[in-house]
N, C-alpha and C. Protein backbone atom coordinates (compact mmCIF):
# COMPACT_ATOMS: atom_id res chain seq x y z
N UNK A 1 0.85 -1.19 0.00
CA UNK A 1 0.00 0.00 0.00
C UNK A 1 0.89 1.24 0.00
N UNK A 2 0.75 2.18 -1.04
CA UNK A 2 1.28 3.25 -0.98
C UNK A 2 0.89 4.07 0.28
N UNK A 3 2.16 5.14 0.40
CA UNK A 3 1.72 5.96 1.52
C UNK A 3 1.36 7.01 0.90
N UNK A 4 0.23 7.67 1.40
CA UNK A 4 -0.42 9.28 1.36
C UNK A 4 0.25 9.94 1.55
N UNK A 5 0.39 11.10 0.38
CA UNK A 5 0.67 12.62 0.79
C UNK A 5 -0.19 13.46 0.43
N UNK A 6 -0.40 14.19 1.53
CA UNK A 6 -1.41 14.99 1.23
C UNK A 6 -0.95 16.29 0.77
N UNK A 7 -1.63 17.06 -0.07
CA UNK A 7 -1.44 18.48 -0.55
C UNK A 7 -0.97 19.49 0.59
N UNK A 8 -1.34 19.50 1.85
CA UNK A 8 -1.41 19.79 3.02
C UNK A 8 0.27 19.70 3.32
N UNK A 9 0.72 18.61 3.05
CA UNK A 9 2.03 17.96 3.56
C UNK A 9 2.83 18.87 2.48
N UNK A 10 2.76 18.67 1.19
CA UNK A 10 3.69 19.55 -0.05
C UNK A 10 3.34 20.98 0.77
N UNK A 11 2.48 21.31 0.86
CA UNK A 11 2.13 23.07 0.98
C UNK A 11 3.34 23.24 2.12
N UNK A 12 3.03 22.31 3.19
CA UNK A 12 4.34 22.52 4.62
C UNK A 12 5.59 22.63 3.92
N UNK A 13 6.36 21.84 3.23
CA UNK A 13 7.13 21.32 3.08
C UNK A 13 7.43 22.53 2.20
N UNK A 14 6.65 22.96 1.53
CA UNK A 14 7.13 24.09 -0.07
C UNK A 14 7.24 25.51 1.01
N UNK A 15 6.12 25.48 2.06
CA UNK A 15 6.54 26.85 2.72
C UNK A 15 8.09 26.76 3.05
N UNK A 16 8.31 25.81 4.11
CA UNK A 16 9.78 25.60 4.85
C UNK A 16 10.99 25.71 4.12
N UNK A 17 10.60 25.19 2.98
CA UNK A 17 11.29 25.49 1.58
C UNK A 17 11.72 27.16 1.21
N UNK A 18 10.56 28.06 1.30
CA UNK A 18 10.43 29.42 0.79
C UNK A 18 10.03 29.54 -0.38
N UNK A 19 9.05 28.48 -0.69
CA UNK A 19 8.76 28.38 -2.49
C UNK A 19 6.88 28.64 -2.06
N UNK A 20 6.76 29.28 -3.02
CA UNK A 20 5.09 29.59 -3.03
C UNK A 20 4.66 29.07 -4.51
N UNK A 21 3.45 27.64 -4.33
CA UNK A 21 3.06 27.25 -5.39
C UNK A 21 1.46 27.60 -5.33
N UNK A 22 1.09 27.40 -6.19
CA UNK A 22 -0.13 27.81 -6.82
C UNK A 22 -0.74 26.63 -6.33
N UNK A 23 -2.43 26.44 -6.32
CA UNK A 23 -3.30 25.21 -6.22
C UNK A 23 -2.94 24.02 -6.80
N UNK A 24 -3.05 24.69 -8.27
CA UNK A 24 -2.48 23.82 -9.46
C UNK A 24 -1.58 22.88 -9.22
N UNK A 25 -0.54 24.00 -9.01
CA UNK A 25 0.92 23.20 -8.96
C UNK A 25 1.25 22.56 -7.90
N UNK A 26 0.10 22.40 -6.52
CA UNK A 26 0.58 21.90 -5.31
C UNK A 26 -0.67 20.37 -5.56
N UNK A 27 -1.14 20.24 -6.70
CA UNK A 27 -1.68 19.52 -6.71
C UNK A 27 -1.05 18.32 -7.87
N UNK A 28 -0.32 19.28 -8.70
CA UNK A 28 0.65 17.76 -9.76
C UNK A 28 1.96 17.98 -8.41
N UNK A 29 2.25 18.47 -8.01
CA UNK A 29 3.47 18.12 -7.12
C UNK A 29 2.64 16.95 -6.21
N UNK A 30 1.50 17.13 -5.46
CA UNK A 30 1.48 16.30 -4.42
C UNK A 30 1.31 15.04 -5.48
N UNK A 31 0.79 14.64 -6.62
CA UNK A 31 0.26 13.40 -7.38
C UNK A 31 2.20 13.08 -7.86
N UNK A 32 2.95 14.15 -8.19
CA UNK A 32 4.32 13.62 -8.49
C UNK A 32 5.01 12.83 -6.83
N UNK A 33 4.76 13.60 -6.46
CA UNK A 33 5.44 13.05 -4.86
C UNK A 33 4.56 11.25 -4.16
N UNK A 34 3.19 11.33 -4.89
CA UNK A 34 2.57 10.02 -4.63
C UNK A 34 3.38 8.86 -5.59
N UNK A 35 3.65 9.12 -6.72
CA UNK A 35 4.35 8.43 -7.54
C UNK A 35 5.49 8.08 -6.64
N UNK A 36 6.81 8.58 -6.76
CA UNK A 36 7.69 8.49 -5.76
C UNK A 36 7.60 7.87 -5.00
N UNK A 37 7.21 7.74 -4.35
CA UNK A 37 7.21 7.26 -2.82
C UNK A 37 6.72 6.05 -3.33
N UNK A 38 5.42 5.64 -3.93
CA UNK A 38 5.46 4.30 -4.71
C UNK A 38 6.26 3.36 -5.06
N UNK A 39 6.89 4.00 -6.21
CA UNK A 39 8.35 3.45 -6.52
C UNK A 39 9.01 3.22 -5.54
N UNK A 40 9.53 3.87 -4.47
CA UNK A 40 10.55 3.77 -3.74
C UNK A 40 9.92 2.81 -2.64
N UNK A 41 8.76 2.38 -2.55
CA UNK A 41 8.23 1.21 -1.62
C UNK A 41 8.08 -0.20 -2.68
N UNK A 42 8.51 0.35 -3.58
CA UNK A 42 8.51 -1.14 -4.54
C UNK A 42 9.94 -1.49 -4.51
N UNK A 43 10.68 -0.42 -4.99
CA UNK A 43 12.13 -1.17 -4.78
C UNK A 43 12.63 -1.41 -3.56
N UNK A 44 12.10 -0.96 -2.31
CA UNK A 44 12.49 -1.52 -1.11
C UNK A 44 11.66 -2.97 -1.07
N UNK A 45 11.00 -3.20 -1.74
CA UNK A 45 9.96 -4.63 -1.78
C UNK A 45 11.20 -5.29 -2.19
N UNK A 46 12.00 -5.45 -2.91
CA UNK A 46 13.09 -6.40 -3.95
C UNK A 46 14.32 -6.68 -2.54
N UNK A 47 14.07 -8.32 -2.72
CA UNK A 47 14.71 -9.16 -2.20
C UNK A 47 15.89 -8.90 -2.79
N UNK A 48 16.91 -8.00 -1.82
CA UNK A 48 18.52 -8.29 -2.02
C UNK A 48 19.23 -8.77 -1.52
N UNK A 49 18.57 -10.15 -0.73
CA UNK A 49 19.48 -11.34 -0.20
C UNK A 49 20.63 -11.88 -0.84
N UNK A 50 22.17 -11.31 -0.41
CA UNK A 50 23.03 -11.97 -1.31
C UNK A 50 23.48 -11.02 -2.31
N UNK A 51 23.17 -9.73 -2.42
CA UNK A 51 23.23 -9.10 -3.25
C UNK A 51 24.49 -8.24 -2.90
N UNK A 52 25.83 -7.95 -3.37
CA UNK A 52 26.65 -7.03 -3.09
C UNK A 52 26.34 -5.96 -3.30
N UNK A 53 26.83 -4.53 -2.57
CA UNK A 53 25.96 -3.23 -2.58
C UNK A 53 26.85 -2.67 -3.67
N UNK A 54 26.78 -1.73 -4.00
CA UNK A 54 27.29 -1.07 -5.57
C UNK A 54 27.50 0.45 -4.96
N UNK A 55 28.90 0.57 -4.81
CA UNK A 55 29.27 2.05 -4.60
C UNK A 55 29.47 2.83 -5.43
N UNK A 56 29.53 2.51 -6.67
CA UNK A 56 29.86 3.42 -7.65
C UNK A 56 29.56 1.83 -9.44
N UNK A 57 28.62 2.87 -10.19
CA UNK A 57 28.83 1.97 -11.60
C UNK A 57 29.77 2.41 -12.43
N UNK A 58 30.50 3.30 -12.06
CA UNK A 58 31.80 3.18 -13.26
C UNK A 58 32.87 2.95 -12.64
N UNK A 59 34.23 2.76 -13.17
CA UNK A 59 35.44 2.21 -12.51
C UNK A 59 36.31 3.87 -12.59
N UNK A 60 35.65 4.72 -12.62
CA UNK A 60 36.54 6.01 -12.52
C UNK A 60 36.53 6.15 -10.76
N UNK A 61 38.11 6.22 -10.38
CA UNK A 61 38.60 7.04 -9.21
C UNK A 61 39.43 8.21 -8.71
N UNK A 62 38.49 8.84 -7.96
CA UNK A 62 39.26 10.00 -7.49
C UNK A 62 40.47 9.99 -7.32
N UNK A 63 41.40 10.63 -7.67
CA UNK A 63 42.61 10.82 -7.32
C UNK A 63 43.01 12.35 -6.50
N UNK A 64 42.97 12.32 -5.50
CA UNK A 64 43.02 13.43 -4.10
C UNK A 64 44.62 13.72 -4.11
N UNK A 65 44.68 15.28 -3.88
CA UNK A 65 46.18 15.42 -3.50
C UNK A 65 46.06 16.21 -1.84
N UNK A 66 46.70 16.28 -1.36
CA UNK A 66 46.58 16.86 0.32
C UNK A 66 46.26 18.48 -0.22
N UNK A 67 45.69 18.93 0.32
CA UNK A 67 45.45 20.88 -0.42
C UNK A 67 46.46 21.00 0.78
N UNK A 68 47.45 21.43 0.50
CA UNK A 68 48.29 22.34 1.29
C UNK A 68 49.11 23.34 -0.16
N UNK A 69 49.35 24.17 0.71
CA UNK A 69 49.76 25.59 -0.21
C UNK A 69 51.40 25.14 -0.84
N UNK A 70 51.73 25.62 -2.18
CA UNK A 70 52.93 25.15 -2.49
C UNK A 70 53.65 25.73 -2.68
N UNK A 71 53.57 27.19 -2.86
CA UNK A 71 54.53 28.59 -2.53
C UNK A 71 54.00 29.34 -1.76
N UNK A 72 54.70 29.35 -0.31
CA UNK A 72 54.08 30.14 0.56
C UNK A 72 54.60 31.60 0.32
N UNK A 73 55.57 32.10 -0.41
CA UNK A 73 55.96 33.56 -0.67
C UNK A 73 54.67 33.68 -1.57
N UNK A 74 53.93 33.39 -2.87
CA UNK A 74 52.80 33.33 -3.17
C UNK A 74 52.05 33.70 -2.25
N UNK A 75 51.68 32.60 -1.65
CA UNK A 75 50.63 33.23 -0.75
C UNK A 75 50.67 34.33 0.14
N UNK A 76 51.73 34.43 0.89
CA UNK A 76 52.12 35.67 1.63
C UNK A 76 51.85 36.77 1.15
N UNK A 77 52.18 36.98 -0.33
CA UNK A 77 52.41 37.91 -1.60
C UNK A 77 50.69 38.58 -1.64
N UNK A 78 49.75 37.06 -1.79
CA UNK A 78 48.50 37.72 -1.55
C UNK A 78 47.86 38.15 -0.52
N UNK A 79 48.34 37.57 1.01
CA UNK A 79 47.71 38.31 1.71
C UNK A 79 48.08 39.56 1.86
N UNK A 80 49.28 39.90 2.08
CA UNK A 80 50.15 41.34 1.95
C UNK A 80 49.29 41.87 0.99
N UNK A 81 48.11 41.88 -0.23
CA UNK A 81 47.75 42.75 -1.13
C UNK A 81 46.24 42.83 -0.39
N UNK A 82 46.09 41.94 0.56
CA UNK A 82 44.35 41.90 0.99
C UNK A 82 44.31 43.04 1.98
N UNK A 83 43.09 43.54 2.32
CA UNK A 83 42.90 44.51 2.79
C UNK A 83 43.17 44.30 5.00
N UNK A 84 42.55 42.60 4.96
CA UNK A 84 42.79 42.56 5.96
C UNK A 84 42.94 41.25 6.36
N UNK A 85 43.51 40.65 6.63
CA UNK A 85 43.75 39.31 7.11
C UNK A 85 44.56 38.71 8.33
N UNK A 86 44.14 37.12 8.63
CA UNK A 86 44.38 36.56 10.01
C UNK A 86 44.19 35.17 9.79
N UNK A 87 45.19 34.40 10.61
CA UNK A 87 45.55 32.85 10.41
C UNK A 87 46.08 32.68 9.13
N UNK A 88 46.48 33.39 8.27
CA UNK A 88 46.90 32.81 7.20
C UNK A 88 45.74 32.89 5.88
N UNK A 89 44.65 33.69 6.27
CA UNK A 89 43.42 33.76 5.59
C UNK A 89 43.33 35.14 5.53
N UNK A 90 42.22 35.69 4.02
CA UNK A 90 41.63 36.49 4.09
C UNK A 90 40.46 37.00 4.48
N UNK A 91 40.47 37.84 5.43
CA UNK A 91 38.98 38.29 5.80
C UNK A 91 38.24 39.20 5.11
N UNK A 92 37.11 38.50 5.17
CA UNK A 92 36.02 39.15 4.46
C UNK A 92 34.91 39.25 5.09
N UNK A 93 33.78 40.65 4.67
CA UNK A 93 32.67 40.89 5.49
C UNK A 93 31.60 39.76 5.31
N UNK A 94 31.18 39.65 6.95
CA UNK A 94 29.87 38.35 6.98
C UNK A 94 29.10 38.89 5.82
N UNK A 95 27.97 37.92 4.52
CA UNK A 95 27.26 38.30 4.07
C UNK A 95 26.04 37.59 4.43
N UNK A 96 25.98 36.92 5.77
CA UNK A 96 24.30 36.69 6.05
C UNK A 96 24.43 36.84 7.17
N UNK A 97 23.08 37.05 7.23
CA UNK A 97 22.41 37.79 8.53
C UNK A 97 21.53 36.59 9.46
N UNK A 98 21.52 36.67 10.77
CA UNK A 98 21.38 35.42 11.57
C UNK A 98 19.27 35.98 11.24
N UNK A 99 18.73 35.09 10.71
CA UNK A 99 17.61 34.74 10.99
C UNK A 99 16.64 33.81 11.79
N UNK A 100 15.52 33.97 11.55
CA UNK A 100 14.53 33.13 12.37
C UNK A 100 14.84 31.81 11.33
């Protein structure tokens, strides 16, 4: 048995969001979001007894280098041009504001 979502539930969810939908559109969203959740109670239905889990389908791997700085006169060079800086960083003005 699929689970219910109600229009009620999208409308919460789209406020908390900050998105304002129309009747319309909170009504193919809630019928898209019933789909979903369908699906996703069918493929949790599928017996994966035995089944190895799959971390990745292609054989491409990251190759990571440590980020550490590799000319520190460079870098020095730029903070010396910044207006104001500390730890080894440039400071810059907060651009958000603490909200509700």
């Amino acid at each position: 048995m699929a689970a219910s979502i109600s229009k009620e539930e999208v409308a919460h969810v789209a406020d908390l969001a900050k998105l304002n939908f129309s009747d319309q559109e909170l009504e193919h969203y809630t019928g898209q979001l019933q789909e979903i959740v369908g699906i996703c109670e069918k493929l949790a239905a599928v017996d994966t007894t035995g089944v190895a889990p799959t971390y990745s389908v292609t054989p491409n791997v990251n190759h990571l280098r440590a980020d550490e700085p590799v000319d520190w006169q460079q870098q020095q060079a730029l903070l010396d041009q910044a207006p104001e800086s500390a730890a080894g960083l440039i400071k810059v003005p907060a651009i958000l504001k603490q909200e509700d």
